[in-house]
Protein backbone atom coordinates (compact mmCIF):
# COMPACT_ATOMS: atom_id res chain seq x y z
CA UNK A 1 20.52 -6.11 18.60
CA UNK A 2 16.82 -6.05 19.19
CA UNK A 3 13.60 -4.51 17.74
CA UNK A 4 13.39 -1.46 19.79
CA UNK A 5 9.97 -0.37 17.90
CA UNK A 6 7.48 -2.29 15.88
CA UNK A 7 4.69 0.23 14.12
CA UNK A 8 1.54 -1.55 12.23
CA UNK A 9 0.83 0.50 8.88
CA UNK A 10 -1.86 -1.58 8.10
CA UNK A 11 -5.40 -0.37 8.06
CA UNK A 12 -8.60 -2.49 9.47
CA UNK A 13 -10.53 -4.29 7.68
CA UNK A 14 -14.42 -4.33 8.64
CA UNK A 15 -18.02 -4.76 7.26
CA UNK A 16 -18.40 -1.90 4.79
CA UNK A 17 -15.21 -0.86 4.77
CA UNK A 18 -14.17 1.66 1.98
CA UNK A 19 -13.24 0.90 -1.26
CA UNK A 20 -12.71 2.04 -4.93
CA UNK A 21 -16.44 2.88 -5.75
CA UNK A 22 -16.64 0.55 -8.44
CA UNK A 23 -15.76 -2.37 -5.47
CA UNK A 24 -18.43 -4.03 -4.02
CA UNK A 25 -17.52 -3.41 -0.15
CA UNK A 26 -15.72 -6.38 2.27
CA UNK A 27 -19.03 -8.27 3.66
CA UNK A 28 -18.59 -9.95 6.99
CA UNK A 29 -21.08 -12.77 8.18
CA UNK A 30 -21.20 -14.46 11.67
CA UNK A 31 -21.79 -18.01 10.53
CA UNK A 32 -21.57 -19.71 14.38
CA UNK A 33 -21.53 -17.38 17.69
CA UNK A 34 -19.81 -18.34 20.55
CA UNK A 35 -22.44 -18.24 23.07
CA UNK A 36 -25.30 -19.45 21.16
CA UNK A 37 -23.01 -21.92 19.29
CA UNK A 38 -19.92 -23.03 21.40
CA UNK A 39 -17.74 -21.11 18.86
CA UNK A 40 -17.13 -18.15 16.72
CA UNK A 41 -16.91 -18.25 13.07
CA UNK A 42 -16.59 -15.71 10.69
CA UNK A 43 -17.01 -15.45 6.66
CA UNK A 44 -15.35 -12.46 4.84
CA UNK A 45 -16.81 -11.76 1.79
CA UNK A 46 -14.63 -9.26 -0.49
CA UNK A 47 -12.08 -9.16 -3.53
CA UNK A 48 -8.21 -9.51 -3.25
CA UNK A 49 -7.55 -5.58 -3.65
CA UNK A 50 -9.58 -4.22 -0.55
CA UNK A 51 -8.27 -2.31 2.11
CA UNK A 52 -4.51 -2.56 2.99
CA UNK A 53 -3.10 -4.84 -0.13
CA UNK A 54 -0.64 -5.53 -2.39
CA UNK A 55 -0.75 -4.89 -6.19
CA UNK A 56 1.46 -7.77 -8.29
CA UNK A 57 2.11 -6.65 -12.21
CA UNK A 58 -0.85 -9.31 -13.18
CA UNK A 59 -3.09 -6.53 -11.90
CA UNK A 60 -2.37 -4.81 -14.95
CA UNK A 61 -3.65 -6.66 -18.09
CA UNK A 62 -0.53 -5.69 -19.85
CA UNK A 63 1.53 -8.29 -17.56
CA UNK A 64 1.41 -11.72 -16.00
CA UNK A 65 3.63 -11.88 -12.75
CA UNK A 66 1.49 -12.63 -9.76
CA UNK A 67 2.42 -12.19 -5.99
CA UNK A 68 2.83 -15.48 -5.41
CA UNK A 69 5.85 -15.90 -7.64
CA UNK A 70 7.56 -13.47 -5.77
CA UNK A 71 10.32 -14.71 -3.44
CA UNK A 72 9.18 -13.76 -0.03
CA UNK A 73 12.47 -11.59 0.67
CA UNK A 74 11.80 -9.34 -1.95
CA UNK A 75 8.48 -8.20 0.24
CA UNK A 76 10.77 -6.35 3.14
CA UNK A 77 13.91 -3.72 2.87
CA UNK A 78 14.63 -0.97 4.49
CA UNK A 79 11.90 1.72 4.75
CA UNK A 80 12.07 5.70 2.41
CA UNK A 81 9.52 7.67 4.67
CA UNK A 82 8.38 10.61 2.52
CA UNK A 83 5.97 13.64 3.93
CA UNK A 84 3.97 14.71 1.19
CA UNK A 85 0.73 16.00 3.72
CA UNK A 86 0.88 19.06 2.82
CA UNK A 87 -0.48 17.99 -0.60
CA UNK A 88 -4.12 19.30 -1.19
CA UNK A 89 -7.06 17.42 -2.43
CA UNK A 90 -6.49 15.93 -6.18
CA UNK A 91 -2.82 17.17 -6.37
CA UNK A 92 -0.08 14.98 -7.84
CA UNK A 93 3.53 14.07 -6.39
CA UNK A 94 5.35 15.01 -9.04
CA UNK A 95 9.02 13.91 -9.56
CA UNK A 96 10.03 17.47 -7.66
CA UNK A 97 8.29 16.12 -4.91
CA UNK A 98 10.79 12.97 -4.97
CA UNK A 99 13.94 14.25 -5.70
CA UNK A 100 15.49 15.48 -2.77
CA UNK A 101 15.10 11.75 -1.66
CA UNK A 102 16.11 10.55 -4.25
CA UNK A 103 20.06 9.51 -3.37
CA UNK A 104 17.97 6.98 -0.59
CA UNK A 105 16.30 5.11 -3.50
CA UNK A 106 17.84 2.01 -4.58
CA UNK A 107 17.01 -1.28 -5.29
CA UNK A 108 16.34 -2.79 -1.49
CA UNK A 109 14.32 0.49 -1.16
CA UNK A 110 10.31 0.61 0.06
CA UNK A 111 8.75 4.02 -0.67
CA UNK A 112 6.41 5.02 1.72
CA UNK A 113 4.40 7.78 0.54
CA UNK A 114 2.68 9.70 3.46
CA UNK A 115 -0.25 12.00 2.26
CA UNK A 116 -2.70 11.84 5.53
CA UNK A 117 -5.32 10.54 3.63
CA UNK A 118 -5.34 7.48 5.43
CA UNK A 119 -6.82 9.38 8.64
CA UNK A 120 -9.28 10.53 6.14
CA UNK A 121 -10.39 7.19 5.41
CA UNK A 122 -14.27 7.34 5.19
CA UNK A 123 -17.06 6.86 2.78
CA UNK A 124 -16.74 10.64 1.70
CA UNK A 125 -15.92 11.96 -1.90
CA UNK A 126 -12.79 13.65 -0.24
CA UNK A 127 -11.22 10.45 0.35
CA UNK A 128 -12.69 7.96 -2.44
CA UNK A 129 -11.88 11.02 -5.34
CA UNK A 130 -9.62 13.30 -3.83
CA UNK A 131 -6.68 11.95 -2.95
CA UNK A 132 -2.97 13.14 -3.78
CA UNK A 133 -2.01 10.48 -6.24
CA UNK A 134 1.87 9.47 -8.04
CA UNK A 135 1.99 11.19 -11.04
CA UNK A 136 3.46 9.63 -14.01
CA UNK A 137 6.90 11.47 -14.21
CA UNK A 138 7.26 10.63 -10.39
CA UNK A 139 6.26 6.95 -11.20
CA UNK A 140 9.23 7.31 -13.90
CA UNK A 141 11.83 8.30 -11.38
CA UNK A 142 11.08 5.90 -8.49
CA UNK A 143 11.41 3.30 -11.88
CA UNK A 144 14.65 4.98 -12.78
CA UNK A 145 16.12 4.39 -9.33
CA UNK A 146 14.75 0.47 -9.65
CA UNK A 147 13.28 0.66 -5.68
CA UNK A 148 11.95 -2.54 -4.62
CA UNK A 149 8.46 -1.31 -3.56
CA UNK A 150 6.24 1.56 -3.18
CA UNK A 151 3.60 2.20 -0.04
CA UNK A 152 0.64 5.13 -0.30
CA UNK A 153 -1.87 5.64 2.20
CA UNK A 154 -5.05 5.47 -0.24
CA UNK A 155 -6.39 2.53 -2.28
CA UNK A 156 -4.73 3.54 -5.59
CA UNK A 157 -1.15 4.88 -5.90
CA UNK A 158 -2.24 6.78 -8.76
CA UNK A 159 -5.43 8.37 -7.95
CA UNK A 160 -9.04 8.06 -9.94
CA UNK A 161 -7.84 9.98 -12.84
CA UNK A 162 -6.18 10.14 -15.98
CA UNK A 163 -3.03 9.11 -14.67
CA UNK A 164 -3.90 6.09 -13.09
CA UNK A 165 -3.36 3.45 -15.33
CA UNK A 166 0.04 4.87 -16.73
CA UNK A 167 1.13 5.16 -13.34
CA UNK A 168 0.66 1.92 -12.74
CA UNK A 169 1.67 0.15 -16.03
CA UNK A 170 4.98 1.78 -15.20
CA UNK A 171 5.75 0.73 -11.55
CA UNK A 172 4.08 -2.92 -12.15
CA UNK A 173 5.64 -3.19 -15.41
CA UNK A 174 9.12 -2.40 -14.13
CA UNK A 175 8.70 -5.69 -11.34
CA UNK A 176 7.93 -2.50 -8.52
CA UNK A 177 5.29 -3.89 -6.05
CA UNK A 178 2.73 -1.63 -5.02
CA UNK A 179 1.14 -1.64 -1.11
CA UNK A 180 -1.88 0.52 -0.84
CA UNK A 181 -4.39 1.13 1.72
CA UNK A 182 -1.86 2.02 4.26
CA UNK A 183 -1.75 3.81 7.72
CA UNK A 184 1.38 6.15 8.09
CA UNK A 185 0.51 8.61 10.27
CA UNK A 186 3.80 7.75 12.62
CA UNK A 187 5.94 10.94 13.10
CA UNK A 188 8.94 8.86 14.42
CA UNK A 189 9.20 7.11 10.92
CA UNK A 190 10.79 10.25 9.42
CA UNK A 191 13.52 9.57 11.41
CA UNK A 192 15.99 6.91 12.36
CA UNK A 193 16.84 3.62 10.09
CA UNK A 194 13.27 1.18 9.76
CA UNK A 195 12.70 -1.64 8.15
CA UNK A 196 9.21 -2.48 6.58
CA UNK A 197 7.85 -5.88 5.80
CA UNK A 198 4.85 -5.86 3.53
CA UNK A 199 3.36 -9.57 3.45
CA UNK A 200 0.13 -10.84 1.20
CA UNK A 201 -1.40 -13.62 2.10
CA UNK A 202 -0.48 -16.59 -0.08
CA UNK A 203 -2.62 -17.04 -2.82
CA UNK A 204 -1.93 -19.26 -6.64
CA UNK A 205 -2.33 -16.88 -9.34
CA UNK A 206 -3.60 -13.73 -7.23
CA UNK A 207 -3.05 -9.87 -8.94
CA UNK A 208 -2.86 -8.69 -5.35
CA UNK A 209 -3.67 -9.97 -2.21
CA UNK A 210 -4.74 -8.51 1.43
CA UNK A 211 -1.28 -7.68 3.59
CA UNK A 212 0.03 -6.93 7.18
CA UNK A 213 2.52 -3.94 6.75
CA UNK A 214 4.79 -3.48 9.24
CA UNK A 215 7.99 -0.89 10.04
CA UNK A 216 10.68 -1.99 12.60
CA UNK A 217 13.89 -0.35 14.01
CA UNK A 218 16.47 -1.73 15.41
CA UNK A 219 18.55 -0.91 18.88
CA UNK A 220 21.48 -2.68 20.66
């Protein structure tokens, strides 16, 4: 067996990049250049929940748990693509939306949620308010079926409404890690068995933490 296909669901990070609107954006510096300087240094400038990240239950003041006490196999299983694009502006997935996958879901299980707002990503209202988001009855079934980890392709899983918080009490608070900020605009993940690893960078104490997301599959 090999990796036949390696996809990159991460998103870049750059100067400016978007983020929640109440986020100060990422701020990158060129402290040394290498032609004037003999080498190239960089300083990034931003907090631990900009562009593609990871959300621990500490983000939450409810709960404690932070990424770093996670054991590091618990941040890859096998991948739950799920097509929800045709989702307009500001509409929820609602538990209908989830159901007909739901005999996939167990507790090795990383949702990814695939709205197409990540090729939206911009500094436009669209995309910072407008964004399909997990609606708290769908947040209570992917809890019900105790998956490992869920993926969206916007900075919060559940949205910049009323639902937000709720949505996320109840995936952090039942030990789900959330990845946000992803890419999945990858028509060959709806089919075939892949494999994603979602990986933070280490950091004590951290609520969430900047990732690399990646989906493999595997071929003789």
């Amino acid at each position: 067996m090999r990796i036949g296909k390696m996809v990159d669901l991460s998103q870049e990070l750059y100067h400016n990049s978007p983020v929640l609107p109440e986020f100060e954006p990422p701020k990158l510096e060129y402290l040394l250049i290498g032609a004037r300087d003999g080498w190239t240094l960089e300083k990034l400038t931003m907090n631990l929940h900009s562009g593609t990240h990871m959300d621990a239950p500490a983000h939450l003041g409810d709960f404690s748990k932070t990424l770093d006490r996670y054991p590091v196999d618990r941040f890859q299983g096998p991948a739950l693509f799920i097509p929800l694009n045709g989702k307009q502006a500001g509409e929820p997935i609602t538990a209908a939306d989830l159901e007909p996958y739901a005999e996939r879901m167990n507790e090795e299980t990383i949702v990814l949620l695939y709205t197409g707002w990540g090729e939206k990503r911009s500094w436009s209202k669209e995309w910072v308010f407008g964004s399909p988001y997990v609606s708290n009855e769908a947040a209570r079934l992917l809890v019900r079926h105790q998956v490992r980890g869920v993926g969206i392709d916007h900075f919060s899983i559940g949205g910049t409404g009323d639902e937000n918080r709720e949505t996320h009490r109840l995936l952090l608070g039942a030990d789900i890690w959330v990845a946000e900020g992803l890419q999945l605009d990858e028509p060959e993940l709806a089919a075939g068995n892949w494999h994603v690893f979602a990986m933070p960078v280490k950091i004590r104490d951290s609520s969430g933490a900047p990732a690399r997301v990646v989906a493999f599959r595997m071929e003789e």
